[in-house]
PDB file of N, CA and C in Angstrom:
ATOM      1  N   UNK A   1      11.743  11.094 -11.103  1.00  0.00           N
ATOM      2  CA  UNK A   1      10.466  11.588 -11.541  1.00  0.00           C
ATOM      3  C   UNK A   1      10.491  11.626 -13.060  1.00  0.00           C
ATOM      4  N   UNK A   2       9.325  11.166 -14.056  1.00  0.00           N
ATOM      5  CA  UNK A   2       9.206  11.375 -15.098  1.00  0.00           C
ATOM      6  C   UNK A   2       8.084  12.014 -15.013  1.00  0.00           C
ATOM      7  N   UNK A   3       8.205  13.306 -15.984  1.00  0.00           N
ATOM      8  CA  UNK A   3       7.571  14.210 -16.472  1.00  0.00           C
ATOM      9  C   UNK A   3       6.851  13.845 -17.717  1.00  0.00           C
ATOM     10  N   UNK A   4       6.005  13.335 -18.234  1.00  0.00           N
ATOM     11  CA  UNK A   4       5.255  12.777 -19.360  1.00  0.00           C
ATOM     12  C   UNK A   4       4.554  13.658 -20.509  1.00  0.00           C
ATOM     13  N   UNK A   5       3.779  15.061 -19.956  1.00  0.00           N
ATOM     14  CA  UNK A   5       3.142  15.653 -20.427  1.00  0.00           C
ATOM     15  C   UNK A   5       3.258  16.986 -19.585  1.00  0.00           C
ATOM     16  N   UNK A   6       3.133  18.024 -20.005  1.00  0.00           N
ATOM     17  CA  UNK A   6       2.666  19.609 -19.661  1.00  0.00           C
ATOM     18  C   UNK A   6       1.394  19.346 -18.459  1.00  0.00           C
ATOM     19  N   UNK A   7       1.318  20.053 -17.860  1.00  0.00           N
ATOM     20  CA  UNK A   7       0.147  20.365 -17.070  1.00  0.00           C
ATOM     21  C   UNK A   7       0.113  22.088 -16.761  1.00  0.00           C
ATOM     22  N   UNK A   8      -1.038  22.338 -17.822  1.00  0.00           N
ATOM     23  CA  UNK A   8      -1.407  23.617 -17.998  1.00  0.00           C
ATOM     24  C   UNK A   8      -2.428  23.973 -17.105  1.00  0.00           C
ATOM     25  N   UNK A   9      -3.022  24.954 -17.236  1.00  0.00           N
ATOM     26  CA  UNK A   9      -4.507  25.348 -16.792  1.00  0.00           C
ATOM     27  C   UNK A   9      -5.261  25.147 -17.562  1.00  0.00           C
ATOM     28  N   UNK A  10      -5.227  24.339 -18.440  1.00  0.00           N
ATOM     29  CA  UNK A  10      -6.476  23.829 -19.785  1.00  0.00           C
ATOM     30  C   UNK A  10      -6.426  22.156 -18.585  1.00  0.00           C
ATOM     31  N   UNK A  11      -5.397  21.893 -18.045  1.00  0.00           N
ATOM     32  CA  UNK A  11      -5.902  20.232 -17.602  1.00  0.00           C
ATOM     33  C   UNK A  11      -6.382  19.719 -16.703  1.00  0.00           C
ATOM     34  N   UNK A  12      -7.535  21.067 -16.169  1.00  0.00           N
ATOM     35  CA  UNK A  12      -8.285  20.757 -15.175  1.00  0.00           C
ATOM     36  C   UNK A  12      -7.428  20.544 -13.469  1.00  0.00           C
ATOM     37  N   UNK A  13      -8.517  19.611 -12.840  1.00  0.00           N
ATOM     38  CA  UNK A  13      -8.245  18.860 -11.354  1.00  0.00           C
ATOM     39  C   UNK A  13      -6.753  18.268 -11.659  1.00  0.00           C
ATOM     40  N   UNK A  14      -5.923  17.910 -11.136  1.00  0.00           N
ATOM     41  CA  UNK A  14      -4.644  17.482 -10.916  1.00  0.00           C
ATOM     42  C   UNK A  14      -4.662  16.252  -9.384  1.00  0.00           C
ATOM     43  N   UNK A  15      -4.914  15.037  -9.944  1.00  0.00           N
ATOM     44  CA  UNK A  15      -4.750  14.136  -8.712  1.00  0.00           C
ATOM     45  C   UNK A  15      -3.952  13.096  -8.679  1.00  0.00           C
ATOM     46  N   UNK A  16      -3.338  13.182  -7.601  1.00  0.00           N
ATOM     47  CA  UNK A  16      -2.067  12.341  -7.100  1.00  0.00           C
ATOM     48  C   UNK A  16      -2.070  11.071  -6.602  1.00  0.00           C
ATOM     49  N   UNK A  17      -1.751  10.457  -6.877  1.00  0.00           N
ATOM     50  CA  UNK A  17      -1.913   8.908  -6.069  1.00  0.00           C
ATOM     51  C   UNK A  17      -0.443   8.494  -5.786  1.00  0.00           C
ATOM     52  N   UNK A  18      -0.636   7.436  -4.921  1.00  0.00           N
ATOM     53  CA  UNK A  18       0.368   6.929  -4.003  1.00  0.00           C
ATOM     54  C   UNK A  18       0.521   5.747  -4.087  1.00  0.00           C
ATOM     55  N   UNK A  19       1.398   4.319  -3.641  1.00  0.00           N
ATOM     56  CA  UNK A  19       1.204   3.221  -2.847  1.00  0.00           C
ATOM     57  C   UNK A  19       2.520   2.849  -2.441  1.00  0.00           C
ATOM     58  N   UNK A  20       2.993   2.321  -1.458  1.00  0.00           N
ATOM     59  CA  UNK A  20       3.966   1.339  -0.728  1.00  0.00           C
ATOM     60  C   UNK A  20       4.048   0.208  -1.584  1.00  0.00           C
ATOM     61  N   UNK A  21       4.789  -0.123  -2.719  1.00  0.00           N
ATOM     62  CA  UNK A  21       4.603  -1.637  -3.477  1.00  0.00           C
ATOM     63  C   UNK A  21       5.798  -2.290  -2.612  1.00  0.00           C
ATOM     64  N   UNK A  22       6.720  -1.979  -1.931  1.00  0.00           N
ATOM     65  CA  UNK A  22       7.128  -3.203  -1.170  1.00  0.00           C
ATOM     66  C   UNK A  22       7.882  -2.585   0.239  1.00  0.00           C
ATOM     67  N   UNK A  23       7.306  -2.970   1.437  1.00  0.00           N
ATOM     68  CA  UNK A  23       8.010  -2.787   3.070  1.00  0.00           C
ATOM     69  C   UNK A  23       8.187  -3.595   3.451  1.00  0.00           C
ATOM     70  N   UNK A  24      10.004  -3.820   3.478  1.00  0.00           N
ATOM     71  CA  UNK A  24      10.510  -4.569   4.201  1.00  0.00           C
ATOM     72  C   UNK A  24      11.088  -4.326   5.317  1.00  0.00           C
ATOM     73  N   UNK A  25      11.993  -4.817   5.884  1.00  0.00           N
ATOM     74  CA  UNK A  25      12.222  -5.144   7.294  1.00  0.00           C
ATOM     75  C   UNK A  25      13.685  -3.760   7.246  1.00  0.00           C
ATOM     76  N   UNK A  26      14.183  -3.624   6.348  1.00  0.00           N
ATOM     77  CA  UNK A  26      15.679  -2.332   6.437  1.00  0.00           C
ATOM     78  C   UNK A  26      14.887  -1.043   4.550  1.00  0.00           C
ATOM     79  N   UNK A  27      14.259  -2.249   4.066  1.00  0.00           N
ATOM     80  CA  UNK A  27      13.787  -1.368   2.438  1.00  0.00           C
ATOM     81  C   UNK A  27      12.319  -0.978   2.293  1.00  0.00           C
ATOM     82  N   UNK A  28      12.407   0.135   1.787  1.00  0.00           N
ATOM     83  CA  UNK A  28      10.523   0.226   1.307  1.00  0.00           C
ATOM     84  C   UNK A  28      10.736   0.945  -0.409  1.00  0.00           C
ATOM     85  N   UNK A  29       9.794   0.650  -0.830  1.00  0.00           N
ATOM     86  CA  UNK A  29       9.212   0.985  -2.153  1.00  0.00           C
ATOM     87  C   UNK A  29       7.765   1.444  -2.349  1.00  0.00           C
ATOM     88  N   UNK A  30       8.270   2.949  -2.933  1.00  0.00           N
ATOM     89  CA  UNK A  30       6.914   3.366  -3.420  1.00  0.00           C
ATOM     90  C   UNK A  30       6.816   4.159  -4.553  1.00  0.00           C
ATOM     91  N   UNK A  31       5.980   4.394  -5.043  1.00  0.00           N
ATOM     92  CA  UNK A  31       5.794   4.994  -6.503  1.00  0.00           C
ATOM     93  C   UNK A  31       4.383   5.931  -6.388  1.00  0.00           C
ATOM     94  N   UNK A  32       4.379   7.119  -7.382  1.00  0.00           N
ATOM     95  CA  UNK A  32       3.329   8.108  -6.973  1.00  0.00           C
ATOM     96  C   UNK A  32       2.790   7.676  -8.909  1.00  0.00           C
ATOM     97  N   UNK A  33       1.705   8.255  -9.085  1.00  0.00           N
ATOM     98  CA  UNK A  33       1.219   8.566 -10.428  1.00  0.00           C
ATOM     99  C   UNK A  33       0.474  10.205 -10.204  1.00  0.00           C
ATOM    100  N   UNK A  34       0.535  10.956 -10.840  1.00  0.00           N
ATOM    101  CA  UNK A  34      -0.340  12.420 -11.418  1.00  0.00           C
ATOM    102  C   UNK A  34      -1.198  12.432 -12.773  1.00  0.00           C
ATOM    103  N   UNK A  35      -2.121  12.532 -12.731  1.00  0.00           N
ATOM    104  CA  UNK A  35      -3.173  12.561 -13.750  1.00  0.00           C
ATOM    105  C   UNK A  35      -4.365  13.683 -13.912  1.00  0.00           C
ATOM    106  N   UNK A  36      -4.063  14.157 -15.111  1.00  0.00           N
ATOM    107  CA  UNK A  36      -5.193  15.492 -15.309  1.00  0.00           C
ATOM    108  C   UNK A  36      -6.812  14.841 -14.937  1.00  0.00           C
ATOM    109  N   UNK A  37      -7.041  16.369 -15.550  1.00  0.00           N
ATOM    110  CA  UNK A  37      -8.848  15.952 -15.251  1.00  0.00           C
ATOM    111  C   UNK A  37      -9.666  14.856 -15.891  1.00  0.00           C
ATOM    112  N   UNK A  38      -8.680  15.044 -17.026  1.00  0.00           N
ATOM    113  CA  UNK A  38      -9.452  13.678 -18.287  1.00  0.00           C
ATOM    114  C   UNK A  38      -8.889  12.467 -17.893  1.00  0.00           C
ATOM    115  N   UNK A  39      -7.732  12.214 -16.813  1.00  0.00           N
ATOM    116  CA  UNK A  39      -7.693  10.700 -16.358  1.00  0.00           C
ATOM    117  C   UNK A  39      -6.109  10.618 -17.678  1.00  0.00           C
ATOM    118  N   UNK A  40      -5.903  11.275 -18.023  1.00  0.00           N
ATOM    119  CA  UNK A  40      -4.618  11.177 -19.049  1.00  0.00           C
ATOM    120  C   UNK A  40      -3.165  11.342 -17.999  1.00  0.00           C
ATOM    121  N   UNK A  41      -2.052  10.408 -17.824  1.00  0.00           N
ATOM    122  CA  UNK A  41      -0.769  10.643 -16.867  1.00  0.00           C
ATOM    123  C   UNK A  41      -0.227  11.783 -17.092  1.00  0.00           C
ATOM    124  N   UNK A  42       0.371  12.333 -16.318  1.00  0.00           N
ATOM    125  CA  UNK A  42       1.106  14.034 -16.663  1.00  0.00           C
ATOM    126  C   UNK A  42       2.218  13.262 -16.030  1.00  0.00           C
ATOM    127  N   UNK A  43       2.426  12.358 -15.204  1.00  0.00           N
ATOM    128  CA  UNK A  43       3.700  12.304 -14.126  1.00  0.00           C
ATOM    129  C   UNK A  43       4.019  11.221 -13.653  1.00  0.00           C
ATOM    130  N   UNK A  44       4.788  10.514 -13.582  1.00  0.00           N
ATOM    131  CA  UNK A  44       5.239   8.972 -12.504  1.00  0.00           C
ATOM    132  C   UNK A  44       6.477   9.639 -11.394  1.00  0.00           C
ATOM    133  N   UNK A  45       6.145   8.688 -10.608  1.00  0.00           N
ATOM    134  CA  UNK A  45       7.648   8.742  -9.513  1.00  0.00           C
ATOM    135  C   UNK A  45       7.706   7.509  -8.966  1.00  0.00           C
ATOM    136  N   UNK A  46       9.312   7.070  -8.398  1.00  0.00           N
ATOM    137  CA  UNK A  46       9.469   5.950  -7.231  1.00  0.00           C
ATOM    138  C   UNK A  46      10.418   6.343  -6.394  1.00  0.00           C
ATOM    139  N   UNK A  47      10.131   5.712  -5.394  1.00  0.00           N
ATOM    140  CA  UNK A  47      11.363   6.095  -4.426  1.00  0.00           C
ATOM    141  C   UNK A  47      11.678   4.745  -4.007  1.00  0.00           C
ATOM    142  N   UNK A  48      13.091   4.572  -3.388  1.00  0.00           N
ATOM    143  CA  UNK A  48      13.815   3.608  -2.737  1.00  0.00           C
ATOM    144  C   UNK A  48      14.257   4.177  -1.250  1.00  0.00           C
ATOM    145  N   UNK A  49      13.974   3.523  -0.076  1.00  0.00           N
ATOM    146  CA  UNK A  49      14.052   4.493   1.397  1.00  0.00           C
ATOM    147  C   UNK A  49      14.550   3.300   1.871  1.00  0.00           C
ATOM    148  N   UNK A  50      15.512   4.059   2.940  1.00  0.00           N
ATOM    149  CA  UNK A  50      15.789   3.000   4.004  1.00  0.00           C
ATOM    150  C   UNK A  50      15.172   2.659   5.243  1.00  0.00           C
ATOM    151  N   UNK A  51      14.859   2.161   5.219  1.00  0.00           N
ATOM    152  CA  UNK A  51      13.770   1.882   6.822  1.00  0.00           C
ATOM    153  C   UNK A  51      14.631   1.892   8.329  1.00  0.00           C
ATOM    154  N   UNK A  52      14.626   2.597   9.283  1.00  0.00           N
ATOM    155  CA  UNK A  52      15.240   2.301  10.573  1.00  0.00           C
ATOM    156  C   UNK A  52      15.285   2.929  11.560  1.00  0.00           C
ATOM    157  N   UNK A  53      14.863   2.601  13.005  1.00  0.00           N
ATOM    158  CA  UNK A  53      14.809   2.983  14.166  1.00  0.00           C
ATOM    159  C   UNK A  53      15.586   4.304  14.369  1.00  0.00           C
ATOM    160  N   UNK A  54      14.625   5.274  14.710  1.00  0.00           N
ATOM    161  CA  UNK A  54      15.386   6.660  15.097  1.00  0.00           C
ATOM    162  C   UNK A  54      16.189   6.259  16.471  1.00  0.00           C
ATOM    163  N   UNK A  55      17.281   6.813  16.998  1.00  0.00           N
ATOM    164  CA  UNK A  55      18.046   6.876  18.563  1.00  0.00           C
ATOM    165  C   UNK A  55      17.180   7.276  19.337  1.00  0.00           C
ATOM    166  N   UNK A  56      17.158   6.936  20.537  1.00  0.00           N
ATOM    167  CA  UNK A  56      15.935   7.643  21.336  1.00  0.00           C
ATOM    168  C   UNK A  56      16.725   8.922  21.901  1.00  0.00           C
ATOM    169  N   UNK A  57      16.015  10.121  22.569  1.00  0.00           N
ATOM    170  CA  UNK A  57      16.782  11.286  22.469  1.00  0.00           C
ATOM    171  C   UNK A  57      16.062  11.606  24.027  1.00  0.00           C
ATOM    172  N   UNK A  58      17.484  11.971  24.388  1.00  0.00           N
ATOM    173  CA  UNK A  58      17.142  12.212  26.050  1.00  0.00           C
ATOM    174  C   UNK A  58      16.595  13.709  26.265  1.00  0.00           C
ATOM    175  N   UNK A  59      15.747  14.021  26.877  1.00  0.00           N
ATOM    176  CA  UNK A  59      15.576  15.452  26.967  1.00  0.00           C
ATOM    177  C   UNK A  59      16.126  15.929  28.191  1.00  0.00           C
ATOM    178  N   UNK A  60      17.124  16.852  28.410  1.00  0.00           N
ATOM    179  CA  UNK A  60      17.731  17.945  30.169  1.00  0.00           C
ATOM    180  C   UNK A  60      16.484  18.223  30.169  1.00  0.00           C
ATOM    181  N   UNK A  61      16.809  18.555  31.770  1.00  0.00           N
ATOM    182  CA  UNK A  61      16.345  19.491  32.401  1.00  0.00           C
ATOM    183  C   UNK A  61      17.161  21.344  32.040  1.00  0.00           C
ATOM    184  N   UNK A  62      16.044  21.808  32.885  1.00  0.00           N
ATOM    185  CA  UNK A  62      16.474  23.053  32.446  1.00  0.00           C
ATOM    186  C   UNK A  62      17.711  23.745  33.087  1.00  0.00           C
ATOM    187  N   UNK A  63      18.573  24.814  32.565  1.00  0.00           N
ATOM    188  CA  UNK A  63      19.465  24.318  33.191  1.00  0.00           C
ATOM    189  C   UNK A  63      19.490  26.223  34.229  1.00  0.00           C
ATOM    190  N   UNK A  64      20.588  26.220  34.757  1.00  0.00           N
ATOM    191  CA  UNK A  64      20.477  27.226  35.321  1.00  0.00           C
ATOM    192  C   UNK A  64      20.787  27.338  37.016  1.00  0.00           C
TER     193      UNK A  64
END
């Protein structure tokens, strides 16, 4: 995360944006932006994730 600027209560609405810039088949990529009320950046982020099939998970019965 880079922190760019302060975000006070002088900088208004605070809105976040998102996107997926790359999903692959084991990798994904995404990056956020934050921007005050005047449309000025306060914030960037990216992330790097690994993509992959959860185990399937058996549920018991109850036991007793």
């Amino acid at each position: 995360m880079n922190f760019l600027r302060a975000a006070t209560g002088r900088s208004g609405l605070l809105t976040a944006t998102g996107q997926v810039i790359h999903s692959g088949r084991q990798q994904a990529v995404a990056e956020g932006r934050l921007s005050d009320e005047s449309g000025r950046l306060v914030a960037t982020a990216s992330t790097t994730c690994l993509v992959f099939d959860l185990p399937e998970v058996r549920k018991q019965g109850p036991t007793g």
